[in-house]
N, C-alpha and C. Protein backbone atom coordinates (compact mmCIF):
# COMPACT_ATOMS: atom_id res chain seq x y z
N UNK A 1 62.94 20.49 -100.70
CA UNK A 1 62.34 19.62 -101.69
C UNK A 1 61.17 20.33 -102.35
N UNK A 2 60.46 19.72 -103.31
CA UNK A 2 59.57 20.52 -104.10
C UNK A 2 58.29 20.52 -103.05
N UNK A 3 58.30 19.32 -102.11
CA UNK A 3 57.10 19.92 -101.02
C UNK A 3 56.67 21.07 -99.81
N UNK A 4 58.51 21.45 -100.11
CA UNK A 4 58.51 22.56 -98.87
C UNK A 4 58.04 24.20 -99.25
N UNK A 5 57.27 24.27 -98.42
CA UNK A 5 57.23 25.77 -98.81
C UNK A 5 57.57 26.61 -97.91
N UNK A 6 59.00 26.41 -97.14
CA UNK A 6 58.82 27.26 -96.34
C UNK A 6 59.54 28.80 -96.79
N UNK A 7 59.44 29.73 -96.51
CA UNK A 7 60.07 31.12 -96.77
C UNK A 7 60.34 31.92 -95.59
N UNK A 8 61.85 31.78 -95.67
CA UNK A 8 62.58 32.69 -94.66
C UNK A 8 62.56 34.55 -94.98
N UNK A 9 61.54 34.88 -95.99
CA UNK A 9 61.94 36.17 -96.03
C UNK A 9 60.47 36.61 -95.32
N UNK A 10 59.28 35.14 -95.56
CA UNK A 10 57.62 35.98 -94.78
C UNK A 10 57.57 35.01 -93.43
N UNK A 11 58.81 34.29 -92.93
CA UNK A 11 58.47 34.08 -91.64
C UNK A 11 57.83 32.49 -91.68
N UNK A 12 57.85 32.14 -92.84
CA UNK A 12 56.73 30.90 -93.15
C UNK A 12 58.08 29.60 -93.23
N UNK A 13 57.77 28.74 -92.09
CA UNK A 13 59.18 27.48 -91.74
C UNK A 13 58.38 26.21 -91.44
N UNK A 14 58.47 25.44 -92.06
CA UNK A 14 58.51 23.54 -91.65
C UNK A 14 57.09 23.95 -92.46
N UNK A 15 56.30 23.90 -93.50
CA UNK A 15 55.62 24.09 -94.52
C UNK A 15 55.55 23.09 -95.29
N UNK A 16 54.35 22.26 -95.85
CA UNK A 16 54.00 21.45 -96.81
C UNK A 16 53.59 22.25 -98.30
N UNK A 17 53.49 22.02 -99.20
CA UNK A 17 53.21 22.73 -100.72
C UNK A 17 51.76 23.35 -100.44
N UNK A 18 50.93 22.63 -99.61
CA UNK A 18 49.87 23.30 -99.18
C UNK A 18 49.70 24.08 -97.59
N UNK A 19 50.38 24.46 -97.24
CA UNK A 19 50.49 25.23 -96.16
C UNK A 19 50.37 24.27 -94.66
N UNK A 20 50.55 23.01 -94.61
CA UNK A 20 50.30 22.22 -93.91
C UNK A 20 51.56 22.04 -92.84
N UNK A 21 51.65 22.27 -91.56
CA UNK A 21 52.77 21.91 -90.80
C UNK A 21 53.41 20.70 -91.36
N UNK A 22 54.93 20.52 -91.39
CA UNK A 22 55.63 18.80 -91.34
C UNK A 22 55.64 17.90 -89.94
N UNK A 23 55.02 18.55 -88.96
CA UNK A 23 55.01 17.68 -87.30
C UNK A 23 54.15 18.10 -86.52
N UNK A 24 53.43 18.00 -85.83
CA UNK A 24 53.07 17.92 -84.39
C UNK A 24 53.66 17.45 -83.35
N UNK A 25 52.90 17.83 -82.29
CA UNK A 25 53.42 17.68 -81.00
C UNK A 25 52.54 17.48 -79.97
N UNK A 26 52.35 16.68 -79.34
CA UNK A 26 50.93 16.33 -78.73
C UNK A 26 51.32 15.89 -77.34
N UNK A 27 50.52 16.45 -76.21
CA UNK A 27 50.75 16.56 -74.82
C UNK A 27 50.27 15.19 -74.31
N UNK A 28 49.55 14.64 -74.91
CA UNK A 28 48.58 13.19 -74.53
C UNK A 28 48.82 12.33 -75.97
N UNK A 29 48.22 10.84 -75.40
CA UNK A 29 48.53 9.85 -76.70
C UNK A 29 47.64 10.47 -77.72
N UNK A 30 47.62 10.25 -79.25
CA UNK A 30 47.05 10.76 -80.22
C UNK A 30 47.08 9.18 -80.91
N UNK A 31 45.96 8.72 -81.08
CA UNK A 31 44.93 7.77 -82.62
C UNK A 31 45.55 8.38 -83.71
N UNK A 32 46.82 8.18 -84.19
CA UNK A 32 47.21 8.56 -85.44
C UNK A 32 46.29 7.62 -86.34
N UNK A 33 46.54 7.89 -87.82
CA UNK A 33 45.87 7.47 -88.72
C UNK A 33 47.14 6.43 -89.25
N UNK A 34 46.58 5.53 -90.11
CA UNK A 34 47.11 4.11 -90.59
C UNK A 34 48.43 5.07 -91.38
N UNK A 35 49.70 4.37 -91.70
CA UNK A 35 50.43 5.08 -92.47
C UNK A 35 50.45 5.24 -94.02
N UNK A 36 50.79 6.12 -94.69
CA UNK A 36 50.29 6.83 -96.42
C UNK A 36 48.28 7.01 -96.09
N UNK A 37 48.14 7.18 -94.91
CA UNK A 37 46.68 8.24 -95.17
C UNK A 37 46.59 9.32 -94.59
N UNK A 38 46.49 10.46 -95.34
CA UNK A 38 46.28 12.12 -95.40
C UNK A 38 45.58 12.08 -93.84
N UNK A 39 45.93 12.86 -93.01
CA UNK A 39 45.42 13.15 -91.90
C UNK A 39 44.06 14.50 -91.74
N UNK A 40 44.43 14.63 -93.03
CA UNK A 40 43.19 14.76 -93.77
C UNK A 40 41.58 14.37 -94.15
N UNK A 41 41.78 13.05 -94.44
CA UNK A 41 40.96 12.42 -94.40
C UNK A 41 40.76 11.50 -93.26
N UNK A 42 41.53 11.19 -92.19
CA UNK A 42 41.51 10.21 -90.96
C UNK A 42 40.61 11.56 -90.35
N UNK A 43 40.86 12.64 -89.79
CA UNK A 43 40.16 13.51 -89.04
C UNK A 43 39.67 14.88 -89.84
N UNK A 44 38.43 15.35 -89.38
CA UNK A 44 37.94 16.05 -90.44
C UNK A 44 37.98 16.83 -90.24
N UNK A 45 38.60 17.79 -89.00
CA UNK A 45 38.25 19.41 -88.82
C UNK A 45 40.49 19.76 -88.55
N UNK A 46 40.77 18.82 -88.77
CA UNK A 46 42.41 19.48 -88.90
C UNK A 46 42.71 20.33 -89.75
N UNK A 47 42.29 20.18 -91.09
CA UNK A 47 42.28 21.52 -92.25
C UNK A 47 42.08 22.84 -91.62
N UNK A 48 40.76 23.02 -90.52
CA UNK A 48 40.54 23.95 -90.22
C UNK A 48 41.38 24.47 -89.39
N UNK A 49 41.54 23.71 -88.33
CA UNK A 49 42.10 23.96 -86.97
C UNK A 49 43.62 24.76 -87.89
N UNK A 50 44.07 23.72 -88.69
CA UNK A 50 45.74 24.20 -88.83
C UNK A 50 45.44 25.69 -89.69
N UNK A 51 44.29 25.61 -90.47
CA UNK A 51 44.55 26.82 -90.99
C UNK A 51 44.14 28.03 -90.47
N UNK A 52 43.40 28.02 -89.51
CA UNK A 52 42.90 29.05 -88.59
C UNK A 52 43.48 29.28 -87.32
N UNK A 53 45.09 28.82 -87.32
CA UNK A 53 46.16 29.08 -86.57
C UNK A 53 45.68 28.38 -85.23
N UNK A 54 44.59 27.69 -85.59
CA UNK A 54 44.28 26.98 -84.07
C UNK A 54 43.60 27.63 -83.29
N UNK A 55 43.05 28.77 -83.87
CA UNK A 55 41.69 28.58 -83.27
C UNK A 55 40.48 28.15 -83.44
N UNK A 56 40.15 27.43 -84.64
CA UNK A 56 39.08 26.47 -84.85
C UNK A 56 39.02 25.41 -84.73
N UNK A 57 38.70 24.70 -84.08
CA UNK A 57 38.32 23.16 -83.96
C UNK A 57 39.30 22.39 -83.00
N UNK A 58 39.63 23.25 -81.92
CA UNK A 58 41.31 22.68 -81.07
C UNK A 58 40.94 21.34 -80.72
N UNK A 59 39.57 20.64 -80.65
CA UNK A 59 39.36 19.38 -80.27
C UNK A 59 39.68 18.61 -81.84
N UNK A 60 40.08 19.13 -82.50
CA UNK A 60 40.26 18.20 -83.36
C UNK A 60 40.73 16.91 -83.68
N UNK A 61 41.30 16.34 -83.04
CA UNK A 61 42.31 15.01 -82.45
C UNK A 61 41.66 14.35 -81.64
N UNK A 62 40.53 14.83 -80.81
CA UNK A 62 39.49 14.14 -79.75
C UNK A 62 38.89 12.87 -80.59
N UNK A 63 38.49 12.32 -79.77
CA UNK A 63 37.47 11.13 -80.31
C UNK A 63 36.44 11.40 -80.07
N UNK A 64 35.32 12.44 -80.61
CA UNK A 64 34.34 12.56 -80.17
C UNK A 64 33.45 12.81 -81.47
N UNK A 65 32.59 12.73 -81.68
CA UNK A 65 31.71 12.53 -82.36
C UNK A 65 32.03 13.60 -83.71
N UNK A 66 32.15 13.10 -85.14
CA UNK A 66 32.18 14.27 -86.07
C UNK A 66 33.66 14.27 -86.23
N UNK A 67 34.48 13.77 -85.66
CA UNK A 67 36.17 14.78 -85.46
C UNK A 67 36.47 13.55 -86.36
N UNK A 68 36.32 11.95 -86.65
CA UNK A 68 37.14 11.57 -87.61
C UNK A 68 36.53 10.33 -87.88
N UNK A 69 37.29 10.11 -88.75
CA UNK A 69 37.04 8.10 -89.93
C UNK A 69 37.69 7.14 -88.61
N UNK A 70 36.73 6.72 -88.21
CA UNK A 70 37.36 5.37 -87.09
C UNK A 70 38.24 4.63 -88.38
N UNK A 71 37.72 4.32 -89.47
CA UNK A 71 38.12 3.21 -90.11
C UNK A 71 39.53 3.19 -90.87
N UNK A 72 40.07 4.75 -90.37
CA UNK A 72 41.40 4.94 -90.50
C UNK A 72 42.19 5.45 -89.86
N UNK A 73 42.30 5.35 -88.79
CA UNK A 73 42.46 5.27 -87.43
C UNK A 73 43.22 3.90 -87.01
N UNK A 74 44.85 3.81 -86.59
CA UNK A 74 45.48 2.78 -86.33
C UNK A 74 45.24 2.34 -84.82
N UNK A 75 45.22 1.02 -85.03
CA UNK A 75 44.67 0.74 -83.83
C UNK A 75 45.59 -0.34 -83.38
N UNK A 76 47.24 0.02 -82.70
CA UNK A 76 48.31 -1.01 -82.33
C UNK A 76 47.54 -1.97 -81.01
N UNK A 77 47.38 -3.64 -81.76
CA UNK A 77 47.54 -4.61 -80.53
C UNK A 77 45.95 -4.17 -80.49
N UNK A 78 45.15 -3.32 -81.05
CA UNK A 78 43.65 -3.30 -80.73
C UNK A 78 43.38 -2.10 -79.49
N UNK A 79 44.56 -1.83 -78.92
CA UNK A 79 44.65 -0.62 -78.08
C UNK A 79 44.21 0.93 -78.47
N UNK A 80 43.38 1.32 -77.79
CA UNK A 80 42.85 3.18 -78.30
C UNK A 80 42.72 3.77 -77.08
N UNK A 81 43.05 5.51 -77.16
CA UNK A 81 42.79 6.17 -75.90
C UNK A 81 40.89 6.14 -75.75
N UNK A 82 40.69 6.00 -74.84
CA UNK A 82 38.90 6.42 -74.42
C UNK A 82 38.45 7.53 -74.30
C-alpha cells in the first residue's frame, strides 16, 4: 500500500511511510493507547526508542514518569498495569 515502505533490496520489511514498525510484541501487558491515536503522541520517547534501533529509551512503554499522556491511554473496565 502507499504506507509501506518496506524494501527487499536494503533489508528494510514491515515499514510505515515513516520508518515506523507495523507491530510489536510485548513480553508483559502494555497500556496501549485509545484506538486512531498515534502512539506517538500516547507515549513520548517511542520515536526515539524505534529509531535508535532500541537503544534509547527501552523503558519507553513503562509507566513512569515523562514516558506518556495518561489521558490517552485506554483504560478497559478501569483496569491498568501498576
Amino acid at each position: 500500500t502507499g504506507d509501506d515502505n518496506s524494501s527487499v533490496a536494503n533489508s528494510i520489511y514491515y515499514r510505515s511511510s515513516g520508518n515506523l514498525s507495523w507491530a510489536m510484541d510485548f513480553q508483559e501487558v502494555w497500556d496501549y493507547p485509545f484506538e486512531d491515536t498515534d502512539v506517538q503522541n500516547a507515549y513520548f520517547n517511542f520515536y526515539n526508542w524505534v529509531t535508535s534501533g532500541g537503544t534509547s529509551n527501552p523503558d519507553w512503554f513503562e509507566n513512569v514518569s515523562g514516558n506518556r499522556d495518561e489521558s490517552l491511554i485506554y483504560r478497559p473496565y478501569g483496569i491498568s498495569k501498576k
